[in-house]
C-alpha atoms as a PDB file:
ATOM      1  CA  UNK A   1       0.000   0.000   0.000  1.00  0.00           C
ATOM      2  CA  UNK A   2       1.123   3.569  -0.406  1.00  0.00           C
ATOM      3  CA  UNK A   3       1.236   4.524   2.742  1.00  0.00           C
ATOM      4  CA  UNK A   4       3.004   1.269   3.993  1.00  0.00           C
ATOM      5  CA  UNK A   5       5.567   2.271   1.363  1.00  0.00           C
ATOM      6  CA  UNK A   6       5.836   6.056   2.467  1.00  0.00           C
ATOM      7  CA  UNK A   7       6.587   5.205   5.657  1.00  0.00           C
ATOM      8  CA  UNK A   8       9.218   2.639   4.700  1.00  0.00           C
ATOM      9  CA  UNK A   9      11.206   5.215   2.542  1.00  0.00           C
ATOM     10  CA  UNK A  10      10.963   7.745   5.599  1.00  0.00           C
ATOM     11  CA  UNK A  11      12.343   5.183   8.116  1.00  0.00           C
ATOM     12  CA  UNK A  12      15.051   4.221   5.537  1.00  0.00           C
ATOM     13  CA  UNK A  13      15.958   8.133   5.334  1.00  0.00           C
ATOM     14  CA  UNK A  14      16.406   8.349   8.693  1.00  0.00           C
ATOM     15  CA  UNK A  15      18.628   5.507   9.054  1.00  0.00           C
ATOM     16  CA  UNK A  16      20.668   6.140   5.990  1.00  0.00           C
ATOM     17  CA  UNK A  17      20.898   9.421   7.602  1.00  0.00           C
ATOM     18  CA  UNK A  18      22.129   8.265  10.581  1.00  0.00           C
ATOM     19  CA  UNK A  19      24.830   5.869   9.251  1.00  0.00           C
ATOM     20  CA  UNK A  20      25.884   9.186   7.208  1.00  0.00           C
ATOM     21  CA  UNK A  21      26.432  10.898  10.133  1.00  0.00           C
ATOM     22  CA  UNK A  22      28.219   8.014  12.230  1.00  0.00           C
ATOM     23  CA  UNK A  23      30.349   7.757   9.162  1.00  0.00           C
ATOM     24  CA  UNK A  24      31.121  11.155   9.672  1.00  0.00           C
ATOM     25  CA  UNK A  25      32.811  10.829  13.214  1.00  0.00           C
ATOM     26  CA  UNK A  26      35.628   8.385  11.992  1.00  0.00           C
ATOM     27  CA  UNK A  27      36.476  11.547  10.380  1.00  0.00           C
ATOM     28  CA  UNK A  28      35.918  14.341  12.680  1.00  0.00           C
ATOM     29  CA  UNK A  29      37.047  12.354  15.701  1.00  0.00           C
ATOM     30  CA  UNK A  30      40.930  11.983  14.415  1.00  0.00           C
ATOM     31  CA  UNK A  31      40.744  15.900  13.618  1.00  0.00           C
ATOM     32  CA  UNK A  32      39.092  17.037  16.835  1.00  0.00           C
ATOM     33  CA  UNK A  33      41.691  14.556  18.618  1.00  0.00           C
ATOM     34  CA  UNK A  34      44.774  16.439  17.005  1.00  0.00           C
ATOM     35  CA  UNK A  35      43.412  19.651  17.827  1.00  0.00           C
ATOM     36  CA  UNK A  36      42.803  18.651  21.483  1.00  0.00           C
ATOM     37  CA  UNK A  37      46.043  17.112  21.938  1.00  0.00           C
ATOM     38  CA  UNK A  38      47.968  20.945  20.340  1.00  0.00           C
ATOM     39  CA  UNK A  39      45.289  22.620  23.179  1.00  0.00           C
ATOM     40  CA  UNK A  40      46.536  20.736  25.551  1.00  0.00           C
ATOM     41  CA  UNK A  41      49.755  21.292  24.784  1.00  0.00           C
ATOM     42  CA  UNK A  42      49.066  24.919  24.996  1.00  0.00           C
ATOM     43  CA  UNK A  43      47.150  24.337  28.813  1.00  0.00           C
ATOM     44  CA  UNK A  44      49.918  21.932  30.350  1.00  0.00           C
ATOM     45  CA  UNK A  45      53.035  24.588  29.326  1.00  0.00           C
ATOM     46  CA  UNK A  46      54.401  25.862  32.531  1.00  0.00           C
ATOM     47  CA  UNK A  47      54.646  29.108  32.979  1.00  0.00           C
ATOM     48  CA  UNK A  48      58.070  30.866  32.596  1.00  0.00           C
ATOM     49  CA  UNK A  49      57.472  33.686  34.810  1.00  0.00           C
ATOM     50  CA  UNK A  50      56.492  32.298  38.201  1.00  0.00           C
ATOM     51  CA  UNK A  51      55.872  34.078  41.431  1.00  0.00           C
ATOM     52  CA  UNK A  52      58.360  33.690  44.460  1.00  0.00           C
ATOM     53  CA  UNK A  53      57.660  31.531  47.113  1.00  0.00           C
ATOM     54  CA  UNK A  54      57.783  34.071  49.875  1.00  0.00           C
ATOM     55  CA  UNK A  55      57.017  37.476  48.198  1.00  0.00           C
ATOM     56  CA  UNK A  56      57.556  40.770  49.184  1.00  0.00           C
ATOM     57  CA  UNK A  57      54.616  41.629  51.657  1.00  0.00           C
ATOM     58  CA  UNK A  58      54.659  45.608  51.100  1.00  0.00           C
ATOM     59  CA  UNK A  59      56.482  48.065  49.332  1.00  0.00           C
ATOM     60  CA  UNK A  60      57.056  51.521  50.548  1.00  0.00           C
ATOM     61  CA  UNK A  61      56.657  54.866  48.727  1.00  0.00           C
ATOM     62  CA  UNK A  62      53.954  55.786  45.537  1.00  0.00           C
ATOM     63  CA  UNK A  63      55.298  54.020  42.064  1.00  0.00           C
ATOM     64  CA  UNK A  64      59.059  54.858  42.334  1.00  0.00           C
ATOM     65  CA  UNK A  65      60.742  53.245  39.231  1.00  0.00           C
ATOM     66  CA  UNK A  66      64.364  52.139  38.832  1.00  0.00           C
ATOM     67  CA  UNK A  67      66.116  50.166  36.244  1.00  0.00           C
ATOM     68  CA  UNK A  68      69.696  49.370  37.624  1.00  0.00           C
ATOM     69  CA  UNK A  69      72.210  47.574  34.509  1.00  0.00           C
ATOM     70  CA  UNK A  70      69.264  45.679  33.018  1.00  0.00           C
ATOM     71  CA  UNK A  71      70.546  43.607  30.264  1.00  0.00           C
ATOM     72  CA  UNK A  72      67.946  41.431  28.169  1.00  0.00           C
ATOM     73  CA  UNK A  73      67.968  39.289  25.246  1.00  0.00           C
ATOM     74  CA  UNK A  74      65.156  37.070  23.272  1.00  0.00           C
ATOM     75  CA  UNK A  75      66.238  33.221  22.835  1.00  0.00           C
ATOM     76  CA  UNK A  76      68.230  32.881  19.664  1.00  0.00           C
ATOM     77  CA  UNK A  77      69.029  36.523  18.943  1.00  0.00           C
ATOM     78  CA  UNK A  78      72.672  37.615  17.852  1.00  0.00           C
ATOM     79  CA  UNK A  79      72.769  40.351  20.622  1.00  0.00           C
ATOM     80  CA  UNK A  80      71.224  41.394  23.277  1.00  0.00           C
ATOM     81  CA  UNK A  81      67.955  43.553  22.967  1.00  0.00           C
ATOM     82  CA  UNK A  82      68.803  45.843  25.678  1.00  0.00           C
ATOM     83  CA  UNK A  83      71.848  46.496  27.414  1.00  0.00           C
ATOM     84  CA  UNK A  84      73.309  47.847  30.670  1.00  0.00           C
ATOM     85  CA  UNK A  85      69.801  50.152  30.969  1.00  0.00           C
ATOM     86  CA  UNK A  86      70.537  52.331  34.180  1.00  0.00           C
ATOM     87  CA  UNK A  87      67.750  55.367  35.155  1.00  0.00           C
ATOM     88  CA  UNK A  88      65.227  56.162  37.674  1.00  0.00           C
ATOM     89  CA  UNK A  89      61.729  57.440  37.351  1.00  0.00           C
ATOM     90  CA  UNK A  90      60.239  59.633  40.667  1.00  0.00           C
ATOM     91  CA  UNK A  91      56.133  60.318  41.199  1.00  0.00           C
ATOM     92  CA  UNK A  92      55.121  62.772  39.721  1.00  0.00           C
ATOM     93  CA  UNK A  93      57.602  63.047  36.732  1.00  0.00           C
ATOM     94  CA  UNK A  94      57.182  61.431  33.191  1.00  0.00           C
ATOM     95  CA  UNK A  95      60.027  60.141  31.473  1.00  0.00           C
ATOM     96  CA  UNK A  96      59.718  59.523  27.902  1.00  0.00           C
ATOM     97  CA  UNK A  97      61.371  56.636  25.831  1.00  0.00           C
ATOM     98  CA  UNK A  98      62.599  57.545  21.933  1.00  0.00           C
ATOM     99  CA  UNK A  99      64.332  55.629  19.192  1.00  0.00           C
ATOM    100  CA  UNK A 100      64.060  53.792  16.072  1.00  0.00           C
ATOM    101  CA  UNK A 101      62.351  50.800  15.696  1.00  0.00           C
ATOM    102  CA  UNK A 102      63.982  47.490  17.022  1.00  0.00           C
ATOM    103  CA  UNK A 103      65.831  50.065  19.583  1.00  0.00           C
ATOM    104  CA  UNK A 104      64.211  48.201  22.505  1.00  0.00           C
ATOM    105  CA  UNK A 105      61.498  50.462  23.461  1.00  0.00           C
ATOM    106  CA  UNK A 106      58.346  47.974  24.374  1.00  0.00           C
ATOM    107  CA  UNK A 107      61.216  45.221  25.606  1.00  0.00           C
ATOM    108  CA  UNK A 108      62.242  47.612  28.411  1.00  0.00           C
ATOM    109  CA  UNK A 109      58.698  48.206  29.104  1.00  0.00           C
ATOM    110  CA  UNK A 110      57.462  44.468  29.451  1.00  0.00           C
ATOM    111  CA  UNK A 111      60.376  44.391  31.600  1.00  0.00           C
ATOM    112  CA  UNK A 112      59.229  46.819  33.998  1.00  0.00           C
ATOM    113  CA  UNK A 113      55.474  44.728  33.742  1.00  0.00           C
ATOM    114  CA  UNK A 114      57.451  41.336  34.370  1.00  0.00           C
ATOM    115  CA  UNK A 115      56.389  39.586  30.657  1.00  0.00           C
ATOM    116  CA  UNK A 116      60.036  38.211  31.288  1.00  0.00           C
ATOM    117  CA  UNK A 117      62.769  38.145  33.839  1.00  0.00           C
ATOM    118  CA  UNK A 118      65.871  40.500  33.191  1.00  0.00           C
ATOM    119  CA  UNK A 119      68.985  38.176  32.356  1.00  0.00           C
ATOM    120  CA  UNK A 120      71.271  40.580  34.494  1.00  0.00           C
ATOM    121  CA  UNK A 121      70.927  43.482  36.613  1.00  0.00           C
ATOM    122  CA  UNK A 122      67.517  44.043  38.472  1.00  0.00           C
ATOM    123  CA  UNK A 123      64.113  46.511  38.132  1.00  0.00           C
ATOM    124  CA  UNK A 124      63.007  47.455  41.362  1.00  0.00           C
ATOM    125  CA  UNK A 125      59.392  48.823  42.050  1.00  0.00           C
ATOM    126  CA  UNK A 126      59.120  51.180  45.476  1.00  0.00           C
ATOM    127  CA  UNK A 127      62.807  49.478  46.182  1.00  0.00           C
ATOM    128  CA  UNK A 128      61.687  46.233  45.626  1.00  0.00           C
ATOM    129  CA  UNK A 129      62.811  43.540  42.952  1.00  0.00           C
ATOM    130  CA  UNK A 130      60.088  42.868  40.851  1.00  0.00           C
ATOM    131  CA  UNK A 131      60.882  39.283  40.909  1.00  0.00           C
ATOM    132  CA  UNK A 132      60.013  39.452  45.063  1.00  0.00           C
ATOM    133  CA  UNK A 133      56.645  40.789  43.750  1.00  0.00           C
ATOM    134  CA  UNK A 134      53.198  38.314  42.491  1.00  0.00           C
ATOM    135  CA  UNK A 135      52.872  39.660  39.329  1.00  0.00           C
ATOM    136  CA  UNK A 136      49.261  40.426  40.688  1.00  0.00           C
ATOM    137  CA  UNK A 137      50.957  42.504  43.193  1.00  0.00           C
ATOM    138  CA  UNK A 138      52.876  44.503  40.638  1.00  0.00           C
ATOM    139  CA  UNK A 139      50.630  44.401  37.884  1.00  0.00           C
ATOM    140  CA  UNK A 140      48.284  46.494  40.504  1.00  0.00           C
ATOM    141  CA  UNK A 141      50.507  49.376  40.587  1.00  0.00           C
ATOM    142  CA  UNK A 142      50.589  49.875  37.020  1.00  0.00           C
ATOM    143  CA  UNK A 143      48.390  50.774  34.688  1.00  0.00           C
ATOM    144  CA  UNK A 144      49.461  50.075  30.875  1.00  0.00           C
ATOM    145  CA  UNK A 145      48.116  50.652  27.854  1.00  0.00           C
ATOM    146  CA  UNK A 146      49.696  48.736  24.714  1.00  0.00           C
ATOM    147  CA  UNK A 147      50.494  48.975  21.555  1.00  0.00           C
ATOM    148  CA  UNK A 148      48.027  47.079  20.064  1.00  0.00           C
ATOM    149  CA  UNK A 149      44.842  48.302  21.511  1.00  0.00           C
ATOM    150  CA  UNK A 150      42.433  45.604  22.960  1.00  0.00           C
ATOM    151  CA  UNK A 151      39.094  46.033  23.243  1.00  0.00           C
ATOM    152  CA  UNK A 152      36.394  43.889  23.912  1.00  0.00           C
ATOM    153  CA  UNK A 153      32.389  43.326  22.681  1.00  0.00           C
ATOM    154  CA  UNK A 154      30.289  45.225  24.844  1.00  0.00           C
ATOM    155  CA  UNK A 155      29.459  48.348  25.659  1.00  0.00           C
ATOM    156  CA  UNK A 156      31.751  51.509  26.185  1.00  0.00           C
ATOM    157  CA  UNK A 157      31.027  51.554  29.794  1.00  0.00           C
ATOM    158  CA  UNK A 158      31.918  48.134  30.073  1.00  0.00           C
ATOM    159  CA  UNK A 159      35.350  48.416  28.464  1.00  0.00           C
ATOM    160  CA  UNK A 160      36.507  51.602  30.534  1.00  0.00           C
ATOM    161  CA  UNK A 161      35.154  49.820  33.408  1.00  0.00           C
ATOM    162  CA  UNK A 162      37.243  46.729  32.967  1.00  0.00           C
ATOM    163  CA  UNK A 163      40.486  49.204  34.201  1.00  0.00           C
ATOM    164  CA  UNK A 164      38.851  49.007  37.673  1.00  0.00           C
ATOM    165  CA  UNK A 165      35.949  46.731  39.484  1.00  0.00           C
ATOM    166  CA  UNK A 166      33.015  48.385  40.257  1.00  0.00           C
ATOM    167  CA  UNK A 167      34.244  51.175  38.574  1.00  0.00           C
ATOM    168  CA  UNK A 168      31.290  53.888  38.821  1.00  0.00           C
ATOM    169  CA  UNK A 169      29.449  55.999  36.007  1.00  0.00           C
ATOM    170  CA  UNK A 170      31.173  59.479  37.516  1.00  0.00           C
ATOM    171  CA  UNK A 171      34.909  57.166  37.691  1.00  0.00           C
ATOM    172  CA  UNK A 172      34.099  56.373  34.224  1.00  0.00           C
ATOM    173  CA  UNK A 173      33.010  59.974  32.713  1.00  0.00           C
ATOM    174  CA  UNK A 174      35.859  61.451  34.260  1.00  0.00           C
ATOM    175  CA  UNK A 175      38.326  58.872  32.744  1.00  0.00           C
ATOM    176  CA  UNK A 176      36.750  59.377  29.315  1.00  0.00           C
ATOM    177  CA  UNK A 177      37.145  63.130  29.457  1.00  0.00           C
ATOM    178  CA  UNK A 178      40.717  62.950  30.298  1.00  0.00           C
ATOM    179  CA  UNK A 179      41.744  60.923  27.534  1.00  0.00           C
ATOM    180  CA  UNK A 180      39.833  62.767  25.067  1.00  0.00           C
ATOM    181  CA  UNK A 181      37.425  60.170  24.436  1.00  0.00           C
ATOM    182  CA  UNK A 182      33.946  62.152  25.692  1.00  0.00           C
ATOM    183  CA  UNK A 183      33.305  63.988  22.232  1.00  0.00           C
ATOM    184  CA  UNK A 184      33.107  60.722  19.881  1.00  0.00           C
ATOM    185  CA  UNK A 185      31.144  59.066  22.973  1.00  0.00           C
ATOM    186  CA  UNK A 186      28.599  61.373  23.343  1.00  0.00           C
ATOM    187  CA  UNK A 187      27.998  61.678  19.142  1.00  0.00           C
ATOM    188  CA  UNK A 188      27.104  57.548  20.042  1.00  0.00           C
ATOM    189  CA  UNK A 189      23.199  57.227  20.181  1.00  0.00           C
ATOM    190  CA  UNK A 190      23.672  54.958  23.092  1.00  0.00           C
ATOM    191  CA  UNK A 191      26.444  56.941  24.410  1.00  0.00           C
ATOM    192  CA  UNK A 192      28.340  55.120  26.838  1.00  0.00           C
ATOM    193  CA  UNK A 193      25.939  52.329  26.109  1.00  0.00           C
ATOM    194  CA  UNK A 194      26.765  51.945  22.403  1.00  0.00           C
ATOM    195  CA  UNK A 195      27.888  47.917  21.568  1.00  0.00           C
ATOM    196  CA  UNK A 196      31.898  48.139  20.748  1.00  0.00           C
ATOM    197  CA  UNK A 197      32.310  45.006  18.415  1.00  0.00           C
ATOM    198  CA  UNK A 198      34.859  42.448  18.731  1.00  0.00           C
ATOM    199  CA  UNK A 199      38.442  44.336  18.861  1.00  0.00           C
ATOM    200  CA  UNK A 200      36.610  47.612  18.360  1.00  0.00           C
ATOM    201  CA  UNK A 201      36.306  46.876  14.694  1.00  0.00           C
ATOM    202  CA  UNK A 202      33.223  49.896  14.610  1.00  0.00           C
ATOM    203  CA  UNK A 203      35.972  52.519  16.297  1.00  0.00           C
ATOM    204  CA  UNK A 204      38.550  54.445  14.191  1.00  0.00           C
ATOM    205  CA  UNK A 205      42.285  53.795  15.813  1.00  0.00           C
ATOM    206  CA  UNK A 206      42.276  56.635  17.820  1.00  0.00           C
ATOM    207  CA  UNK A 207      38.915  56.219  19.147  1.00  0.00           C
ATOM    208  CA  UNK A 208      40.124  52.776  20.176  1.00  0.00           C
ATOM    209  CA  UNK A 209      43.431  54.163  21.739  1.00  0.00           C
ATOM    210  CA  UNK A 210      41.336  57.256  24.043  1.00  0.00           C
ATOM    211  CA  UNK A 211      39.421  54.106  25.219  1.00  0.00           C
ATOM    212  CA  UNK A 212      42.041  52.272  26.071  1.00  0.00           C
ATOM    213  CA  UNK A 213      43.674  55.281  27.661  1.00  0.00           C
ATOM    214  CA  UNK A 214      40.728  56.511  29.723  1.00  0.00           C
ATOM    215  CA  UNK A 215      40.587  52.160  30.570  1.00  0.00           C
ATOM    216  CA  UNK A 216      44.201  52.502  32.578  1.00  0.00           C
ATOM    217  CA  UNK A 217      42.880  56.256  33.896  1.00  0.00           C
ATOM    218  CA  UNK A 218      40.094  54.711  35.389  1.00  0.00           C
ATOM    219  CA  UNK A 219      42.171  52.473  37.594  1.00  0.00           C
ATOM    220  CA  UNK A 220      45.019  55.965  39.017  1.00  0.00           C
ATOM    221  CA  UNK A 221      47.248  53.714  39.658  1.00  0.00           C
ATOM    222  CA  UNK A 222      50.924  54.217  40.691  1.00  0.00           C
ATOM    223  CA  UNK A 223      52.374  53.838  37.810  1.00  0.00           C
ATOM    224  CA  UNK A 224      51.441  54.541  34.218  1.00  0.00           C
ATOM    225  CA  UNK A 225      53.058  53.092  31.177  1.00  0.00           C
ATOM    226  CA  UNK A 226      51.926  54.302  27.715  1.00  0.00           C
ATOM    227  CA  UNK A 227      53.471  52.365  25.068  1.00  0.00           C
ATOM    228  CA  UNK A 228      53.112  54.386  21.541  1.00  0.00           C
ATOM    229  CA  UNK A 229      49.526  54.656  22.252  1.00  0.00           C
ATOM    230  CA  UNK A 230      49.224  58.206  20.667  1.00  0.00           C
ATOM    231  CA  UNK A 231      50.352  57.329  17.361  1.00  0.00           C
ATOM    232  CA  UNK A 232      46.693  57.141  15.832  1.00  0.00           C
ATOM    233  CA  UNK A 233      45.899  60.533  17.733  1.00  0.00           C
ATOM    234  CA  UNK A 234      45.535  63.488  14.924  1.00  0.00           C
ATOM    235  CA  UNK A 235      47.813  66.718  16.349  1.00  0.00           C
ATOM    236  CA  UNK A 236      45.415  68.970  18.184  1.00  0.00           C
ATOM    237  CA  UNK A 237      43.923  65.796  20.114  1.00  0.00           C
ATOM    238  CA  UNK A 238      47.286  64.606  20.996  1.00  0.00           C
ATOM    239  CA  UNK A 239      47.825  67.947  22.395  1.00  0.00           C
ATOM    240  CA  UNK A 240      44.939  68.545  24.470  1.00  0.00           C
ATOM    241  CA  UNK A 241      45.391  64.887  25.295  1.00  0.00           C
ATOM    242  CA  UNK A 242      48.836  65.202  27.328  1.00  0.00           C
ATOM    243  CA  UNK A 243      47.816  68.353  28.672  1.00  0.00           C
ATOM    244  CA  UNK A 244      44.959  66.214  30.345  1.00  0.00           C
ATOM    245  CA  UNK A 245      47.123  63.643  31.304  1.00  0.00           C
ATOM    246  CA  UNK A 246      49.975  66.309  32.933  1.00  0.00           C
ATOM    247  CA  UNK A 247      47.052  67.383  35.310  1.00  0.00           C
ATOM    248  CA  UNK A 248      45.475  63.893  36.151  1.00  0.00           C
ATOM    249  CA  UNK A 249      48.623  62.131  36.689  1.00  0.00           C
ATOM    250  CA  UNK A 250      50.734  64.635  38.571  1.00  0.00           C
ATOM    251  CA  UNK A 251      51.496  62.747  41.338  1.00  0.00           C
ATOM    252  CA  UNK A 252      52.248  59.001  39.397  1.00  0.00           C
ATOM    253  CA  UNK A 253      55.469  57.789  37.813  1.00  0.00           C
ATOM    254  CA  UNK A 254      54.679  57.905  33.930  1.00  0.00           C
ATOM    255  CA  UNK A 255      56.732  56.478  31.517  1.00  0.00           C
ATOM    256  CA  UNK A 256      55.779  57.368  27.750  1.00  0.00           C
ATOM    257  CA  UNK A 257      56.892  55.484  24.770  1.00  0.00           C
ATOM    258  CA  UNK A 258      56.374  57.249  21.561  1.00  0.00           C
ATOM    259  CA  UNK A 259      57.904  57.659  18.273  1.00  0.00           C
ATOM    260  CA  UNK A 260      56.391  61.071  17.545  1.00  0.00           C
ATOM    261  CA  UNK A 261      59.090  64.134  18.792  1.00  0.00           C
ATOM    262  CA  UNK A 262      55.889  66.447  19.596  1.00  0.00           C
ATOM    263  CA  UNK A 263      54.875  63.621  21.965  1.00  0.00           C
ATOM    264  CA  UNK A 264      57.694  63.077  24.009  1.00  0.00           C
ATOM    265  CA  UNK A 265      59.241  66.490  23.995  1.00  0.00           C
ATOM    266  CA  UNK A 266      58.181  68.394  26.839  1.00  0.00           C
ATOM    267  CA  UNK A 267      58.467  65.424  29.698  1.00  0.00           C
ATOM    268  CA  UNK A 268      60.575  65.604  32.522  1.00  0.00           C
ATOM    269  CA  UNK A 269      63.594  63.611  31.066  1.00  0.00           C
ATOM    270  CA  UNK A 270      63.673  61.648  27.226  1.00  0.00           C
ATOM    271  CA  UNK A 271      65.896  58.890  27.387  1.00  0.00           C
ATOM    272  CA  UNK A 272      67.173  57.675  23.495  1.00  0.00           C
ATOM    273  CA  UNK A 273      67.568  54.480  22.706  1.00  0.00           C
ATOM    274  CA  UNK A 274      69.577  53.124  20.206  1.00  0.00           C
ATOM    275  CA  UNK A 275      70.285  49.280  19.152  1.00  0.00           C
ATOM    276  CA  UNK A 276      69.566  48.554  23.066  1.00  0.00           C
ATOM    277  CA  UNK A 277      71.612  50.892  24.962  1.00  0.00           C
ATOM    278  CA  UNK A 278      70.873  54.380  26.088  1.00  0.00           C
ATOM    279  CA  UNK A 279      72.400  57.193  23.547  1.00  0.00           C
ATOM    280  CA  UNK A 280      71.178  60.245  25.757  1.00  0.00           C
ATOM    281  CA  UNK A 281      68.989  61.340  28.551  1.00  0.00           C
ATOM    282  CA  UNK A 282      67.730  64.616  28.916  1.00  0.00           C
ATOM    283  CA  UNK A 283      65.080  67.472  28.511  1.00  0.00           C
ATOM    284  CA  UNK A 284      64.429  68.204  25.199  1.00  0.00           C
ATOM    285  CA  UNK A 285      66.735  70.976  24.945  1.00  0.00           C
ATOM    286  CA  UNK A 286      69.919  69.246  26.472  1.00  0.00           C
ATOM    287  CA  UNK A 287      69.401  66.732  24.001  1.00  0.00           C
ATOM    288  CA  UNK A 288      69.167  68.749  21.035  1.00  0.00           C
ATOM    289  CA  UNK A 289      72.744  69.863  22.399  1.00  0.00           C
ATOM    290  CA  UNK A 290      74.284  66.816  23.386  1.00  0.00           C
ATOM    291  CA  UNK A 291      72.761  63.759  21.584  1.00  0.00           C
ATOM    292  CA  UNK A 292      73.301  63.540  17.799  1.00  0.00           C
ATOM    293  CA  UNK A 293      70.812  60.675  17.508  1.00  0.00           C
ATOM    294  CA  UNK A 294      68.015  62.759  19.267  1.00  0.00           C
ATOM    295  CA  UNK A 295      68.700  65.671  16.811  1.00  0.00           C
ATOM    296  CA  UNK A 296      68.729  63.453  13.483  1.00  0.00           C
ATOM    297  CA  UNK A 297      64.940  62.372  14.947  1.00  0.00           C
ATOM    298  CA  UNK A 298      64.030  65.727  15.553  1.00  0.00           C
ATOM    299  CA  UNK A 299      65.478  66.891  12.295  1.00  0.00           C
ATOM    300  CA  UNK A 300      63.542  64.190  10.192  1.00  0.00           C
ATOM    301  CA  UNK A 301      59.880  64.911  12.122  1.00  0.00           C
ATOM    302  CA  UNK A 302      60.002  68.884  13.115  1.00  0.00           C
ATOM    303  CA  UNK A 303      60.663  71.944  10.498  1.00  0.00           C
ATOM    304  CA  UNK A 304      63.550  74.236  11.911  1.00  0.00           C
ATOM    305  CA  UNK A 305      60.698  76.705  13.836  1.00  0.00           C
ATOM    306  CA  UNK A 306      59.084  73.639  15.292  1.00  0.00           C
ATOM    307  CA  UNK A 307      62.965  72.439  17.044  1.00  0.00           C
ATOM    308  CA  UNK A 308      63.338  76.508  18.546  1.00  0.00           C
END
């Protein structure tokens, strides 16, 4: 009968079906089992930066910085990627760091944030080793913002907020007006509740970097460590910008990395880099005098009534 028949041709679907799909694992399974064994591999690494057994219970004073003969090198390279890096950084003055690429600028700075241990000499935080220090513990006292600007899906709020827990709307505003980043917010119909997609892929770069500047703001911390962060900034921003930041951070360490003169040219002290080793330190001025490095930068961003 027909409907003896259509029933037979639906139950042999379904089991055809099902041997096409249990087919289908002898495939999947060896795949799924390679890419479970490389996560694992990834889970069961051990970590190469390990806290001490018997830390450092307190450190005394507000974000005091000092490198003393750091020397550091990456596995396999020809030489090292910094060497014998000697200076101190006091709260409330910002030191800036300057030099070609490859000179060693973000190495010394994931030094100072413990992304690896120094192979000689010794960073101290507050006149302690950071290797006496949980990286929680010294992590705590900084407040960084990266090259590579991460942001996260969710709102605005939410990613300023991440700097600091429970971070309130009035902690927030304020952090968002220092680094510029109020203006584009409040053009957002949802303002500070606008969605931010996945790695802020619906933000312009600077938008992106204000956010991730007012995110480290949010947290006044100790220590602040800005690591070519302005470099998507237009001029006038970037100016009004550091003004801000002069103000709000007046009484914590800063240490600016930038590759833009007009950046890094009225801190406190500049310190030049150059292949790894310091070439000068100074203000802007004593530079231009005494470092010939520092002047061919200059020279190659600034026009002659710029450098007066």
């Amino acid at each position: 009968q027909v409907g003896d028949m259509m029933a037979f041709i639906q139950y042999a679907m379904q089991i055809m079906f099902s041997l096409v799909l249990f087919s289908m694992m002898f495939v999947m399974i060896p795949r799924a089992s390679a890419s479970a064994a490389r996560v694992n591999a990834v889970l069961d690494t051990a970590a190469a930066i390990k806290d001490p057994a018997q830390h450092a219970t307190s450190a005394p004073g507000r974000g005091r910085v000092e490198f003393r003969d750091v020397t550091f090198g990456y596995p396999g390279a020809e030489r090292p990627a910094l060497s014998r890096i000697s200076f101190t950084a006091e709260p409330g003055e910002v030191i800036a760091i300057i030099g070609s690429t490859g000179a060693g600028k973000s190495t010394l700075v994931h030094l100072l944030l413990r992304f690896y241990d120094v192979q000689s000499g010794s960073i101290l935080v507050d006149g302690v080793d950071v290797r006496r220090m949980t990286q929680e513990q010294l992590r705590a006292k900084i407040g960084y913002v990266p090259q590579q600007t991460v942001l996260f899906s969710g709102s605005v709020r939410e990613n300023i907020g991440y700097g600091k827990a429970g971070a309130g709307q009035g902690e927030i505003a304020r952090a968002a007006a220092i680094a510029q980043a109020d203006q584009f917010i409040a053009v957002l119909k949802e303002g500070y509740d606008a969605a931010i997609g996945q790695g802020g892929g619906n933000l312009s770069g600077g938008q992106k970097q204000r956010l991730a500047i007012a995110r480290a703001l949010v947290r006044q911390p100790e220590i602040y460590v800005f690591d070519d962060c302005f470099s998507a900034l237009d001029f006038k921003t970037d100016a009004r910008l550091r003004a801000a930041l002069k103000e709000a951070t007046k009484e914590a360490t800063v240490i600016m990395v930038a590759q833009r003169v007009s950046t890094v040219m009225h801190a406190d002290r500049i310190i030049v880099l150059d292949e790894g080793r310091i070439a000068g330190s100074g203000t802007h001025e004593e530079l231009l005098a005494s470092c010939a490095i520092y002047r061919e930068i200059v020279g190659s961003q600034l026009a002659e009534a710029e450098i007066a």
